[in-house]
N, C-alpha and C. Protein backbone atom coordinates (compact mmCIF):
# COMPACT_ATOMS: atom_id res chain seq x y z
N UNK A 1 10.22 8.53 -7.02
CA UNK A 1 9.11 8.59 -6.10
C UNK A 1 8.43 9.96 -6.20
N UNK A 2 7.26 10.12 -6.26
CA UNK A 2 6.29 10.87 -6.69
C UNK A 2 5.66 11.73 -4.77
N UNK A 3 6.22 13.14 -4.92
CA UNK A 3 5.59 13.46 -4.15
C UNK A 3 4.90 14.15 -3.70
N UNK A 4 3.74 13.89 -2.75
CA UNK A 4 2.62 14.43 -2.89
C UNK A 4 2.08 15.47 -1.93
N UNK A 5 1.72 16.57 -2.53
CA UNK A 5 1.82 18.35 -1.97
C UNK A 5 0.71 18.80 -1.64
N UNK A 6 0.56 19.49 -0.74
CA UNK A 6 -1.32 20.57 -0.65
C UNK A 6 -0.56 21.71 -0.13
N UNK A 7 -1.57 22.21 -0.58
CA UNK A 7 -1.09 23.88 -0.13
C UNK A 7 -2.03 24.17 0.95
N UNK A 8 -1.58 25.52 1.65
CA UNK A 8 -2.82 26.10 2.59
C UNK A 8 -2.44 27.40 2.24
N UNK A 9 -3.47 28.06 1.85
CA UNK A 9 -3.64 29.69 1.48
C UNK A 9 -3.01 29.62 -0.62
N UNK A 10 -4.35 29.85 -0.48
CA UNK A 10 -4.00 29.97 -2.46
C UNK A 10 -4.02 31.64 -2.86
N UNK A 11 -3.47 32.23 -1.86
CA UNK A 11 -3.60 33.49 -2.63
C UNK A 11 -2.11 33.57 -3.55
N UNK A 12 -1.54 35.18 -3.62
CA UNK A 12 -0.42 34.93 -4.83
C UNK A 12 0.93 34.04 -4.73
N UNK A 13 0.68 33.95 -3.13
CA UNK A 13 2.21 33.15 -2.96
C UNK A 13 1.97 31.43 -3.12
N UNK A 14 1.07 31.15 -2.84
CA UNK A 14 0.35 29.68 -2.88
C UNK A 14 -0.06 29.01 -4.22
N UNK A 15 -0.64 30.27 -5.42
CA UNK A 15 -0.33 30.37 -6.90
C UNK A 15 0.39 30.28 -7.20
N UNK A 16 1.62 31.32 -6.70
CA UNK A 16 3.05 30.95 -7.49
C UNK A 16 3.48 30.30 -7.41
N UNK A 17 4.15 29.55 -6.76
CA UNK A 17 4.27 27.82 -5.86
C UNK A 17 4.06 27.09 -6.62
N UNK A 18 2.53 26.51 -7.24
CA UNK A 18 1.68 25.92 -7.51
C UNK A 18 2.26 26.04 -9.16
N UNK A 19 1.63 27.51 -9.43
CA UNK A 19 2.25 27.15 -11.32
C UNK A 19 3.47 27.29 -11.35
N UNK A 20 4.58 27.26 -10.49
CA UNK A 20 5.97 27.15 -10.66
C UNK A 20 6.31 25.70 -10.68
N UNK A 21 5.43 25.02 -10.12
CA UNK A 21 6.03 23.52 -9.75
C UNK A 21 5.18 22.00 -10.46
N UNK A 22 3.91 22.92 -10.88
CA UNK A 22 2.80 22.09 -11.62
C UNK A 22 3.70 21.04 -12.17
N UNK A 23 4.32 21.44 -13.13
CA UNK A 23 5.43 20.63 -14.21
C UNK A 23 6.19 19.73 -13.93
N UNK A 24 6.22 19.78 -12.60
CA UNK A 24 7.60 18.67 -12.17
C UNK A 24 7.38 17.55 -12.49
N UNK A 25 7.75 16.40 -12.59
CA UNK A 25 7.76 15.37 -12.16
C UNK A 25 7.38 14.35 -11.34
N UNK A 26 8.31 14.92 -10.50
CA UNK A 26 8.63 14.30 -9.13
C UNK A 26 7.43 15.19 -8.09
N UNK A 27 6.84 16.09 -8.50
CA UNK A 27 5.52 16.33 -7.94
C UNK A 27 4.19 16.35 -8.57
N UNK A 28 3.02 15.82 -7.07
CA UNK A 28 2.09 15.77 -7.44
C UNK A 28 1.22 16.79 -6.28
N UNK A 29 0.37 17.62 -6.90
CA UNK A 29 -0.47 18.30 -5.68
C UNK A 29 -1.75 17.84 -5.70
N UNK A 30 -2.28 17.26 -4.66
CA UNK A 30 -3.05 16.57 -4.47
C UNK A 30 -4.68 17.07 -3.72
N UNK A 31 -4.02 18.57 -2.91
CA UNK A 31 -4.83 19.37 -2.45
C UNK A 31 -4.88 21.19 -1.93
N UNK A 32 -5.44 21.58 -2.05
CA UNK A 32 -6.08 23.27 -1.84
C UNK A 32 -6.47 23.68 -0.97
N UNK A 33 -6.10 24.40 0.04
CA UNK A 33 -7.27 24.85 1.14
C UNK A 33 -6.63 26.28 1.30
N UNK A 34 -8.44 26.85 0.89
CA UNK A 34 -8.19 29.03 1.03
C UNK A 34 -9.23 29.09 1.88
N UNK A 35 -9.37 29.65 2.72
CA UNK A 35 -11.02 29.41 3.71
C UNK A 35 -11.39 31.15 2.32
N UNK A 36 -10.40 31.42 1.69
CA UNK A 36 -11.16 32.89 1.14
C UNK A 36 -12.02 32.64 -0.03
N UNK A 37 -11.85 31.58 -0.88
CA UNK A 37 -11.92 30.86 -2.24
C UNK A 37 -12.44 29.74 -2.50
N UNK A 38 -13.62 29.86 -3.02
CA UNK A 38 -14.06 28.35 -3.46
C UNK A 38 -13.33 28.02 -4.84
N UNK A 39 -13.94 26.94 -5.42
CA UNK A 39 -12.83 26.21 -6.04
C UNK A 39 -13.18 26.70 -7.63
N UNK A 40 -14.36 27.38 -7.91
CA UNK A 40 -14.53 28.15 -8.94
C UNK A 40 -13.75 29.48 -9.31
N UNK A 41 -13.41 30.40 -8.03
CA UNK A 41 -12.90 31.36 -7.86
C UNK A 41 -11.17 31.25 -8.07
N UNK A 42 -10.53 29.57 -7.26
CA UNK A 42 -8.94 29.25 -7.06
C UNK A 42 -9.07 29.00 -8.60
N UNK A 43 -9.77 28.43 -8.97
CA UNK A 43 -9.89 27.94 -10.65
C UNK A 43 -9.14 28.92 -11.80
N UNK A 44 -10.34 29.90 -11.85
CA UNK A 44 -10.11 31.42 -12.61
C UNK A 44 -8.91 32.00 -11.74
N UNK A 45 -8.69 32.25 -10.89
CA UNK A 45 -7.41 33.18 -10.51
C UNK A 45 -5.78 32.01 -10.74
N UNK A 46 -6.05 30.65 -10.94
CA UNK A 46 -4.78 30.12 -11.39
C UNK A 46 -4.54 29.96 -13.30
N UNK A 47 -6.01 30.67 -13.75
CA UNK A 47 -5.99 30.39 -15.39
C UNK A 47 -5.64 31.99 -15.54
N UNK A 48 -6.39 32.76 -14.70
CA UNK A 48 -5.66 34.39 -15.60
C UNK A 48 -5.10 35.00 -14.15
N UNK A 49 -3.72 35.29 -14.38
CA UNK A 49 -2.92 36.48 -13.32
C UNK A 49 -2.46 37.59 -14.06
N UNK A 50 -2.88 38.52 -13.19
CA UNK A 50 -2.45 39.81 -13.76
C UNK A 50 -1.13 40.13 -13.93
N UNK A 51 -0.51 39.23 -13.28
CA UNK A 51 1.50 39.50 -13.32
C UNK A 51 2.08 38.55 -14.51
N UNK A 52 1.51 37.56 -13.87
CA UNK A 52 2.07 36.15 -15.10
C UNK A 52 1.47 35.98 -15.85
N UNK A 53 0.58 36.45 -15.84
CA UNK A 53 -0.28 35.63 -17.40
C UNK A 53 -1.36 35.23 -17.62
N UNK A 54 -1.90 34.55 -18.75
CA UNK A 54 -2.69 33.73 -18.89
C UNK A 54 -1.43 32.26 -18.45
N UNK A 55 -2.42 31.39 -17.75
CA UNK A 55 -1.55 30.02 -17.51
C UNK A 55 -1.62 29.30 -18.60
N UNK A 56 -0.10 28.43 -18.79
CA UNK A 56 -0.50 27.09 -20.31
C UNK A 56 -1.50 25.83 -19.63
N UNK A 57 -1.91 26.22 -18.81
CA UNK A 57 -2.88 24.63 -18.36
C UNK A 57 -4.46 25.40 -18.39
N UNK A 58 -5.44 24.52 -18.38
CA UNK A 58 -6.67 24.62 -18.02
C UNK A 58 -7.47 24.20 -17.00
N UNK A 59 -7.31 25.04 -16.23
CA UNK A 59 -7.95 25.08 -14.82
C UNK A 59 -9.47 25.39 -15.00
N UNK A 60 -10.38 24.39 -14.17
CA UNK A 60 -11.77 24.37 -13.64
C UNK A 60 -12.12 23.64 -12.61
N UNK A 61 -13.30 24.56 -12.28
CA UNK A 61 -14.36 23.83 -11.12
C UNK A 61 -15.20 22.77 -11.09
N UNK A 62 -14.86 21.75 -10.83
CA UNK A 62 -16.03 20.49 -10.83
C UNK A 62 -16.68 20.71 -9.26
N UNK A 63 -17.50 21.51 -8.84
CA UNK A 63 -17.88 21.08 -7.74
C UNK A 63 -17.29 21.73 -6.38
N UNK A 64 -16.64 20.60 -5.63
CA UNK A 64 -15.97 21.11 -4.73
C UNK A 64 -14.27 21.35 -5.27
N UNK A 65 -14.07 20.82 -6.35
CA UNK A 65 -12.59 20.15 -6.52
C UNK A 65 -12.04 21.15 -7.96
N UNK A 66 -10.98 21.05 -8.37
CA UNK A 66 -10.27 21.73 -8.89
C UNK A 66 -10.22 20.63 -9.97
N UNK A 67 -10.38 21.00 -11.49
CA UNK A 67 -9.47 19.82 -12.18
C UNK A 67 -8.85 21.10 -13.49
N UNK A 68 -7.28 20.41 -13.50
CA UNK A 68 -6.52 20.94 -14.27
C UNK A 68 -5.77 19.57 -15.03
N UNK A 69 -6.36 19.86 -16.43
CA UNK A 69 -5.87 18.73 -17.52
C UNK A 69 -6.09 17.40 -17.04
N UNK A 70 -7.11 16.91 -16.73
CA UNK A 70 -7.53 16.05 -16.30
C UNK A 70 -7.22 15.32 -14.89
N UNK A 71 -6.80 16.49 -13.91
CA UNK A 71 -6.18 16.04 -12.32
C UNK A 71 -7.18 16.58 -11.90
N UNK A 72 -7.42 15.96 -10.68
CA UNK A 72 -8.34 16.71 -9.72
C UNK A 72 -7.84 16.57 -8.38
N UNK A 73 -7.88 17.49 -8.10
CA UNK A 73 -7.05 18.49 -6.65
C UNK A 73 -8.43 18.77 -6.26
N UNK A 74 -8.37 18.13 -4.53
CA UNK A 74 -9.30 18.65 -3.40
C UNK A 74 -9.27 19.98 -3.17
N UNK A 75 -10.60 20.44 -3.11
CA UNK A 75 -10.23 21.98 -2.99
C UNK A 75 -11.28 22.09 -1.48
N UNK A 76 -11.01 23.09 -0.29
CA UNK A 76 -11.42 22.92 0.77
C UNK A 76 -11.33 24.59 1.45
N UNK A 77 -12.26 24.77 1.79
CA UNK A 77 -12.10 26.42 2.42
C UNK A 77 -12.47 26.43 4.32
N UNK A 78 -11.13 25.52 4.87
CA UNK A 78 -11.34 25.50 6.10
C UNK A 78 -10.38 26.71 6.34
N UNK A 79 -10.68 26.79 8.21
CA UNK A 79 -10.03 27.78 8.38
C UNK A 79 -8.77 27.79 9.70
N UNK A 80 -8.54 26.14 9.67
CA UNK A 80 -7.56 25.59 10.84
C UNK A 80 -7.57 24.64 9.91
N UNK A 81 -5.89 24.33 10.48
CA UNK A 81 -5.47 23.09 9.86
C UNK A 81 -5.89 21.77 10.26
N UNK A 82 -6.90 21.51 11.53
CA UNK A 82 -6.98 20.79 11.83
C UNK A 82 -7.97 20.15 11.19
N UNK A 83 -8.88 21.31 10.70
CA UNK A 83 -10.19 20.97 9.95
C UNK A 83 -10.01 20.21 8.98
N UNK A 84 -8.93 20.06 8.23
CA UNK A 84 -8.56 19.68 6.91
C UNK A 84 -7.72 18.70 7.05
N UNK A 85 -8.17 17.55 6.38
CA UNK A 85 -7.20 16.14 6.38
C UNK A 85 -5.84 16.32 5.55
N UNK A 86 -5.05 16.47 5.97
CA UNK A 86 -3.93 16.42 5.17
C UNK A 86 -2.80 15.17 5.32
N UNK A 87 -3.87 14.08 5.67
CA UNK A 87 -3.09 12.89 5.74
C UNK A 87 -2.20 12.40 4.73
N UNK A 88 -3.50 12.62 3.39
CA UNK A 88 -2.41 12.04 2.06
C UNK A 88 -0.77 12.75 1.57
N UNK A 89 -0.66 13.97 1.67
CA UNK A 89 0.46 14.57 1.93
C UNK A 89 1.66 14.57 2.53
N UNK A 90 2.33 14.28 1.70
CA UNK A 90 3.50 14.07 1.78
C UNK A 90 4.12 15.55 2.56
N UNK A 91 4.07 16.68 1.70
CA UNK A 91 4.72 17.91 2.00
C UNK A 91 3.22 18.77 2.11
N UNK A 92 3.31 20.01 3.33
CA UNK A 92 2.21 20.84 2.76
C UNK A 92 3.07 22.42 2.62
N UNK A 93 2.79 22.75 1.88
CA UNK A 93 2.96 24.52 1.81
C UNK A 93 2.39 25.46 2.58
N UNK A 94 2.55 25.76 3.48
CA UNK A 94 1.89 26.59 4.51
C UNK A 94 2.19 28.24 3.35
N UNK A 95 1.19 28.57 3.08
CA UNK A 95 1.31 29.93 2.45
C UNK A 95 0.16 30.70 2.72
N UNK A 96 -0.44 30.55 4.00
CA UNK A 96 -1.33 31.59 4.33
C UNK A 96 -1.30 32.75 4.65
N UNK A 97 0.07 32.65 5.43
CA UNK A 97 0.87 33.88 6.06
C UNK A 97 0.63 33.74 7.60
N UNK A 98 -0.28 32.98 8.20
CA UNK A 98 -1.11 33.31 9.85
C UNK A 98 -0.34 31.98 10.33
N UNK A 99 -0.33 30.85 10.28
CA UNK A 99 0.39 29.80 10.68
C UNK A 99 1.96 29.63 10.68
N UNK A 100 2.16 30.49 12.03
CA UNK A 100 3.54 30.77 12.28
C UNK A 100 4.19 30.26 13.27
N UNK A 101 3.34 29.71 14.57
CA UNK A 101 4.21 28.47 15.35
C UNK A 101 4.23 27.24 15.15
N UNK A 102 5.26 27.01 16.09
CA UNK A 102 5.44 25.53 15.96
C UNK A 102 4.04 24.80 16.59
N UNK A 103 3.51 25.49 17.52
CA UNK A 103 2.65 24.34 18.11
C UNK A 103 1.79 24.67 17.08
N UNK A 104 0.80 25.64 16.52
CA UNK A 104 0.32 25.56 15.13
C UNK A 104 0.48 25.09 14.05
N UNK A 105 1.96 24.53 13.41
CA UNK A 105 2.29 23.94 12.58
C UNK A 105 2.04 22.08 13.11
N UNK A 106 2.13 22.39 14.09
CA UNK A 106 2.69 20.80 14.46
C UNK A 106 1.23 20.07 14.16
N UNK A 107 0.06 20.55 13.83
CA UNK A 107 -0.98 19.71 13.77
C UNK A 107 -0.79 19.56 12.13
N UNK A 108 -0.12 19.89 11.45
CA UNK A 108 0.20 19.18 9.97
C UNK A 108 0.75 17.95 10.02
N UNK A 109 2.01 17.67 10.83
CA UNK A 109 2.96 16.63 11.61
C UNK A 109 2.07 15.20 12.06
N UNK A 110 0.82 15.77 12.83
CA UNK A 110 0.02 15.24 13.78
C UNK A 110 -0.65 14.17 12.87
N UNK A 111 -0.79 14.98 11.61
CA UNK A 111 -1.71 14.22 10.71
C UNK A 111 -0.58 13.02 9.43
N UNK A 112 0.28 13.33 10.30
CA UNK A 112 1.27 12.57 9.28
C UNK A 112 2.24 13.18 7.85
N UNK A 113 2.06 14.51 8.10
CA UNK A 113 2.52 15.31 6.83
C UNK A 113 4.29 14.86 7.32
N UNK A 114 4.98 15.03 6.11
CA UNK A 114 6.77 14.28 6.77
C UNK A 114 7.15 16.14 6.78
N UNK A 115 6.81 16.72 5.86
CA UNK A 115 7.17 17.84 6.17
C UNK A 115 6.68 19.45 5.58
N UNK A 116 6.79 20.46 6.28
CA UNK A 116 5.94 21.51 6.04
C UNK A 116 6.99 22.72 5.78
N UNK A 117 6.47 23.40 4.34
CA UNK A 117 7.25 24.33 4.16
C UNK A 117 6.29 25.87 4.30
N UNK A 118 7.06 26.56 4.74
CA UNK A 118 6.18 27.89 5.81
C UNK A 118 6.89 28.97 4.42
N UNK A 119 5.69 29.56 4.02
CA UNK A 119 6.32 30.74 3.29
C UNK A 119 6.60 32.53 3.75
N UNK A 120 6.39 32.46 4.89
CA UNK A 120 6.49 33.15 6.04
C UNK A 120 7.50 32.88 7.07
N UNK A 121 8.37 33.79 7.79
CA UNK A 121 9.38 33.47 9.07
C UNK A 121 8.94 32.94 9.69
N UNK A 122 8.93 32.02 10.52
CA UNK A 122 8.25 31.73 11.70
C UNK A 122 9.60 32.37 13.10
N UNK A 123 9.38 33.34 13.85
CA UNK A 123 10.25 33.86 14.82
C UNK A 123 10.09 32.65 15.96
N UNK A 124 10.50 32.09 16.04
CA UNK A 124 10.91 31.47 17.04
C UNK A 124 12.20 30.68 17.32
N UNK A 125 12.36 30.31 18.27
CA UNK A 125 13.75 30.17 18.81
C UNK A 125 14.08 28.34 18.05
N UNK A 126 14.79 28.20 17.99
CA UNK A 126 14.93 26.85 17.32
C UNK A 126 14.20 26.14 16.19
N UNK A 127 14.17 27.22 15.32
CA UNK A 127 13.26 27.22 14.08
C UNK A 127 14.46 27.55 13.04
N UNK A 128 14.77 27.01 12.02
CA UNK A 128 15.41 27.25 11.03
C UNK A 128 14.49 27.90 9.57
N UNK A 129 14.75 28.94 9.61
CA UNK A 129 14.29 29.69 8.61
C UNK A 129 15.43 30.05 7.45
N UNK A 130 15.12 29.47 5.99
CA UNK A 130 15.94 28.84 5.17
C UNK A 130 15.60 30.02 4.05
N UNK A 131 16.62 30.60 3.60
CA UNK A 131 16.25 31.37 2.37
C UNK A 131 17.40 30.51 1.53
N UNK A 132 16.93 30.26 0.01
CA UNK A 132 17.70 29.62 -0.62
C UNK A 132 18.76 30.70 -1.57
N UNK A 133 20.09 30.07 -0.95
CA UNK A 133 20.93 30.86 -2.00
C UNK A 133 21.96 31.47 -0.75
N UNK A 134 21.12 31.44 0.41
CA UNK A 134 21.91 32.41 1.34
C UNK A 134 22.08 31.27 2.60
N UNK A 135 21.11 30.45 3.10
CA UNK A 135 22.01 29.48 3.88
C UNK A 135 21.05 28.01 4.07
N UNK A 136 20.63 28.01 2.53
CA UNK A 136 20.00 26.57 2.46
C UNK A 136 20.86 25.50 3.16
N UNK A 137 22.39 25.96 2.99
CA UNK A 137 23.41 24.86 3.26
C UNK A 137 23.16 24.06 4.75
N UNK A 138 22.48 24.79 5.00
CA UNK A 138 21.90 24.27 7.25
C UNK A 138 21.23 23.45 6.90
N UNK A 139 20.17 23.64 5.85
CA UNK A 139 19.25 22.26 5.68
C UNK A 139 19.62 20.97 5.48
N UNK A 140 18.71 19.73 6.05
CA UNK A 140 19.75 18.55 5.89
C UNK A 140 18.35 17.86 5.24
């Protein structure tokens, strides 16, 4: 089963993510949202990084949308999650850094997302914040 990802915030942590996981399989990313970046700009900054590289894929702008090797990924520069449909999504990547509560997260939920991964702590009390390697083992 094929599953299907959007990110929120494409800066370096939302990049790395993105060309770390392009390859999988078992994933598909389906959508983009930087309120900083249109989709010409997410384009060029996922084909040349100054740390990693030139990327092995070919990333461009059609428009509003992203297409890499013949996929096209919604690309969207809202600036609340609510603005942005993230119905089709399966998982979203919260990597903006600003979306840190629960009642802020929960409008991903709202829209049907099954689940949201925060690349940021979120401090709050009954929040499981998971670093892998050190106590993924809590996760179920």
């Amino acid at each position: 089963m094929t599953i299907k990802v959007g990110i929120n915030g494409f800066g370096r942590i939302g990049r790395l993510a993105f060309r770390a996981a392009f390859d999988w399989d078992d994933i598909e990313f389906i959508q983009i949202n930087d309120p900083a970046g249109n989709a010409d700009t997410l384009a060029h900054l996922l084909n040349f990084d100054s740390v990693q590289g030139t990327w092995q894929h070919s990333a461009s702008a059609d428009g509003d949308d992203i297409i890499i090797d013949n996929t096209r990924l919604i690309c969207t520069q809202n600036k609340t999650i609510a603005e942005t449909d993230w119905s089709a999504c399966d998982v979203v990547i919260e990597a903006s850094g600003k979306m840190k509560s629960q009642s802020v997260l929960q409008a991903y939920l709202d829209q049907g997302v099954k689940r949201v991964v925060v690349t940021a702590p979120v401090k709050e009390e009954g929040v499981l914040n998971v670093v892998m390697g050190v106590n993924d083992y809590r996760y179920d």
